[in-house]
Protein backbone atom coordinates (compact mmCIF):
# COMPACT_ATOMS: atom_id res chain seq x y z
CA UNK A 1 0.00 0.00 0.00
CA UNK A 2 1.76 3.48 -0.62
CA UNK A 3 1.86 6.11 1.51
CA UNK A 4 1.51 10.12 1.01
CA UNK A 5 4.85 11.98 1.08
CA UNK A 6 5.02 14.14 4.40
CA UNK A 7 3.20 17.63 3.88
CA UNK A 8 0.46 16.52 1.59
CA UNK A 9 -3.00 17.39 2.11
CA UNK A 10 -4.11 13.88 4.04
CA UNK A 11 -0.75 13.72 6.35
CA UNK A 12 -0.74 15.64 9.37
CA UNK A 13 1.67 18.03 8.28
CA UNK A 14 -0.35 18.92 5.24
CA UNK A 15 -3.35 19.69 7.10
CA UNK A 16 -1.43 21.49 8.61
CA UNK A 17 -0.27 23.75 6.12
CA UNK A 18 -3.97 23.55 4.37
CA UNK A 19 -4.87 25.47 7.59
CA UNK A 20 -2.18 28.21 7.75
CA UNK A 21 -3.12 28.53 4.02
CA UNK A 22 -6.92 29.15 4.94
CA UNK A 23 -5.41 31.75 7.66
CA UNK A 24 -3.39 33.61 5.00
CA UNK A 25 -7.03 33.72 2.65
CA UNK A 26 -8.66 34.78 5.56
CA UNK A 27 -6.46 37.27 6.72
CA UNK A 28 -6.69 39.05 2.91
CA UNK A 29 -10.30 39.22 2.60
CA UNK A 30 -10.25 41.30 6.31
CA UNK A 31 -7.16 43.59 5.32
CA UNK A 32 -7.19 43.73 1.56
CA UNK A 33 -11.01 42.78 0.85
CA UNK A 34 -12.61 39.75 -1.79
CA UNK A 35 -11.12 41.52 -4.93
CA UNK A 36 -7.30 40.75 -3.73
CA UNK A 37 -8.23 37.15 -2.82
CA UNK A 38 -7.05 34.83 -5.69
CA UNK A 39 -4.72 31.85 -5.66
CA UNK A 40 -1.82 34.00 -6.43
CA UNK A 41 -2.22 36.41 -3.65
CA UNK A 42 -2.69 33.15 -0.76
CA UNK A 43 0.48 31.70 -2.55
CA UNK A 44 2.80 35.32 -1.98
CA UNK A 45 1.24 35.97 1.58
CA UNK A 46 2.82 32.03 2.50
CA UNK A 47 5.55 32.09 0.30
CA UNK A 48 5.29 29.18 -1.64
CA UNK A 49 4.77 28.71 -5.08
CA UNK A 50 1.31 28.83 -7.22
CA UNK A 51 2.13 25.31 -7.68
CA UNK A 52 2.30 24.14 -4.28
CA UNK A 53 -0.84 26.23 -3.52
CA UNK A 54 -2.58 24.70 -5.97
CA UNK A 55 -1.84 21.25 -4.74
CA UNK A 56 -3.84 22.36 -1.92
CA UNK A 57 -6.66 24.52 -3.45
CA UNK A 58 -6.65 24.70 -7.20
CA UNK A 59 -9.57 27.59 -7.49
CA UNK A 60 -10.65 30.57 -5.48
CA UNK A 61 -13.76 28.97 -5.42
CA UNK A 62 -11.71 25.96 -3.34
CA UNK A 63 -10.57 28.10 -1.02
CA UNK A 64 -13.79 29.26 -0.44
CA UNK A 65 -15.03 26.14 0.35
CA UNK A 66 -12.42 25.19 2.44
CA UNK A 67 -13.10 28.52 4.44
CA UNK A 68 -16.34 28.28 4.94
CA UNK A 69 -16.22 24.25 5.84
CA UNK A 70 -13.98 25.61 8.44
CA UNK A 71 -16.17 27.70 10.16
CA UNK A 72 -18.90 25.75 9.87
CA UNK A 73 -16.93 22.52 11.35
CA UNK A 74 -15.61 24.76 14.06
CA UNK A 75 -18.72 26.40 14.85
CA UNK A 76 -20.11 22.71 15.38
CA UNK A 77 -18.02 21.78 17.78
CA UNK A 78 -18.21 25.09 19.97
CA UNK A 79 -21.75 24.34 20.51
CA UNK A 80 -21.63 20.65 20.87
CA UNK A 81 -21.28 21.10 24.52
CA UNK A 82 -24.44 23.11 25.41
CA UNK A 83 -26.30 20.92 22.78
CA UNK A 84 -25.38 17.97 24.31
CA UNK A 85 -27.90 16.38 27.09
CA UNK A 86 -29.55 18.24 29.08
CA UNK A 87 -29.40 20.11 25.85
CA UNK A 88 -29.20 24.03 26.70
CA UNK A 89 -30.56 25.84 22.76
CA UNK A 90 -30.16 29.15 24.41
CA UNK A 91 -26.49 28.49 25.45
CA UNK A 92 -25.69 27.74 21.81
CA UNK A 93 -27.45 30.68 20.83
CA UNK A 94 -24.98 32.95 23.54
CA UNK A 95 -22.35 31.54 21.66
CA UNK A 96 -23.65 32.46 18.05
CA UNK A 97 -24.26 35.97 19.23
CA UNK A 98 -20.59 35.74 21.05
CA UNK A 99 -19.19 35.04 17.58
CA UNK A 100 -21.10 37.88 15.45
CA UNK A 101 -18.95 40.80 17.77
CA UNK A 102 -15.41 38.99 16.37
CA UNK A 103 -15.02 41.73 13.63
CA UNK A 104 -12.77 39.71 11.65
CA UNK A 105 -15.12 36.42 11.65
CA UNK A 106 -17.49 39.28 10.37
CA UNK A 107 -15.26 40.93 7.52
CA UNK A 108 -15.10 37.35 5.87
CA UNK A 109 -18.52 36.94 5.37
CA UNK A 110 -19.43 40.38 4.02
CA UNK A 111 -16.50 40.19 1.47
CA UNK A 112 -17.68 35.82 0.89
CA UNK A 113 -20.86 37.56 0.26
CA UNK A 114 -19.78 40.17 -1.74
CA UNK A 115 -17.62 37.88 -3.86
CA UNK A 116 -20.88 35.52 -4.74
CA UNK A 117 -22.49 38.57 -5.88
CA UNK A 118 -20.24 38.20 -8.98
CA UNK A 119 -18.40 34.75 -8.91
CA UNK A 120 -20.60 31.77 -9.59
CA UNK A 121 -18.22 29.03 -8.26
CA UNK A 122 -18.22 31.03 -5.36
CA UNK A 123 -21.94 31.45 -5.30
CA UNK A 124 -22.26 27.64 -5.37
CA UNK A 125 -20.13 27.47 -2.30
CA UNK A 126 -21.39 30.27 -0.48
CA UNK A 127 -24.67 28.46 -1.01
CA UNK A 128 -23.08 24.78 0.17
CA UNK A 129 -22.75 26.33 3.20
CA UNK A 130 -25.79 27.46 3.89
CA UNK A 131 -27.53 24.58 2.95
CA UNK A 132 -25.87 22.58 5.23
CA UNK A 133 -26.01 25.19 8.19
CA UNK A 134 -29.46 24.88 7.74
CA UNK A 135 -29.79 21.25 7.71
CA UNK A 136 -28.27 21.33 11.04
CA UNK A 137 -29.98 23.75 12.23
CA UNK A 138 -33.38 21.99 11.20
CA UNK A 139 -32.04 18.48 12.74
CA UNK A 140 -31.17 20.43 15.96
CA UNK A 141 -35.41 21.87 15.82
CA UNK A 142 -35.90 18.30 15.34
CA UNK A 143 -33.91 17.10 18.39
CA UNK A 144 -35.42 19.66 21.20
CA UNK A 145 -38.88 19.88 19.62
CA UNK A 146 -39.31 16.14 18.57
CA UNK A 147 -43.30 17.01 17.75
CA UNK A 148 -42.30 19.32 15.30
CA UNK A 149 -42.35 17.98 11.50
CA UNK A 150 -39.85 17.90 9.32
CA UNK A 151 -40.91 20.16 6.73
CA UNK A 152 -41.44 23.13 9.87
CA UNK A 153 -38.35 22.40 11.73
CA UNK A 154 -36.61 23.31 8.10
CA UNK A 155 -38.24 26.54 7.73
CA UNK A 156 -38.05 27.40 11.41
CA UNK A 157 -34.07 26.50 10.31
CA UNK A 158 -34.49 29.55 7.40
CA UNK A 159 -35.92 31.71 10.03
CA UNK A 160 -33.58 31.36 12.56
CA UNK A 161 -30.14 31.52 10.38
CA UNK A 162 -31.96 34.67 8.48
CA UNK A 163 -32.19 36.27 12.08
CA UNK A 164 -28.82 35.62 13.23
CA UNK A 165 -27.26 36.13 9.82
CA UNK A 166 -29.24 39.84 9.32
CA UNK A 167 -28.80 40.81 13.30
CA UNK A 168 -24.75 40.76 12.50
CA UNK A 169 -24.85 43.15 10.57
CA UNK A 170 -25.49 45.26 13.70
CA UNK A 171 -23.59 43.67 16.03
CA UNK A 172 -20.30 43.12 14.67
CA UNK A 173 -18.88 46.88 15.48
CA UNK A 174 -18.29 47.25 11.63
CA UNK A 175 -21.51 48.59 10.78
CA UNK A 176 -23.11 48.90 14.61
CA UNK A 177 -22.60 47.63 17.73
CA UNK A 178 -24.51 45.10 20.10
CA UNK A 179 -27.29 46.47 21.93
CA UNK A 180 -28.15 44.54 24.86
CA UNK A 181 -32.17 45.12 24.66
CA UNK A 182 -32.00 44.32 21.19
CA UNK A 183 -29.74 41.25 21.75
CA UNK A 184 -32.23 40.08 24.63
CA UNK A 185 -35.33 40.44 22.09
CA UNK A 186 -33.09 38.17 19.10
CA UNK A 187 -32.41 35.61 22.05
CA UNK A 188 -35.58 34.91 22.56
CA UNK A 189 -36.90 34.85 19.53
CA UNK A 190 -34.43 32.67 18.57
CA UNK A 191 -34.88 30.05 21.38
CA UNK A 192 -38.27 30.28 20.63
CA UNK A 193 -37.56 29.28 17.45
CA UNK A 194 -35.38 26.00 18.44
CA UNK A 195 -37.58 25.04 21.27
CA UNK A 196 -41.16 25.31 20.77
CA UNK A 197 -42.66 22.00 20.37
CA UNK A 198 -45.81 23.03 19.10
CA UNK A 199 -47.36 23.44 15.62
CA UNK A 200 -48.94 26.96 14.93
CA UNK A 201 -51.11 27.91 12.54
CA UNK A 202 -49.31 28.60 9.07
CA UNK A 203 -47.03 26.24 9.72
CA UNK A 204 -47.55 22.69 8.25
């Protein structure tokens, strides 16, 4: 059976270096913005060679992905904890809200967003991610409010990830700050959201 050279994508060292490369693309979409983001750039901000970039991420639309699988994975795990029994929904919800004031975390979704405006391939991933983040979202409705159906535990999912997504716009200092009141009324909308085990009328 062969085995991968050290520092390829599979080996520990090359995940590795697949993750200081997603810090370098990360880092130019805060400082530089989604128009300086392109293979070449991620290459000359870690010194290597387009080449050995590319036998990491071959498209901007790659590193997108990668990105954005990143925060999704990592985002997973950070609310594992408080979603894990007794599940606490309004824990994982402080820790969503926690996340929107990181003003960098912020800056790489309005320039993702930005760039799917105009790039398809990253339009396709920008909308991979979602799909999934709702999917979980809907199987964690499903979890706390077992009476729920399907179908409404997926558009509760919409509504919920359209709240949080629009409210950090506010909160992330770039464009406004938190507001506590405000932040208390998103809260429990939001938990309401997750947690109520009821179906309402309009909802089927």
């Amino acid at each position: 059976m062969s085995q991968r050279r050290p520092g390829t994508p599979g080996t520990a060292k090359g995940l590795a270096r697949r993750h200081a490369l997603l810090d370098h693309a990360a880092r130019i979409l805060v400082e530089h913005g989604h128009a300086a983001l392109t293979v070449r750039s991620v290459a000359a901000a870690a010194g290597i060679s387009l080449g050995n970039l590319q036998y990491y991420f071959r498209t901007r639309a790659d590193l997108v992905t990668a990105l954005l699988d990143r925060h999704l994975s990592a985002a997973s795990d950070r609310i594992s904890a408080p979603l894990s029994a007794p599940a606490d929904p309004h824990a994982a919800i402080d820790m969503l809200l926690a996340e929107q004031c990181d003003r960098d975390i912020a800056a790489v979704f309005y320039e993702l967003w930005a760039m799917a405006a105009h790039d398809p391939a990253v339009a396709q991933a920008v909308r991979g991610f979602y799909d999934r983040y709702l999917t979980a979202v809907a199987e964690l409705i499903s979890t706390v409010a077992p009476n729920v159906p399907a179908s409404t535990a997926h558009a509760r999912a919409r509504v919920f990830v359209g709240l949080l997504e629009g409210m950090s716009l506010l909160r992330s200092g770039l464009i406004a700050d938190a507001d506590g009141r405000s932040d208390a009324l998103v809260r429990r909308l939001a938990g309401t959201l997750l947690t109520d085990n009821s179906r309402h009328d309009g909802e089927t």
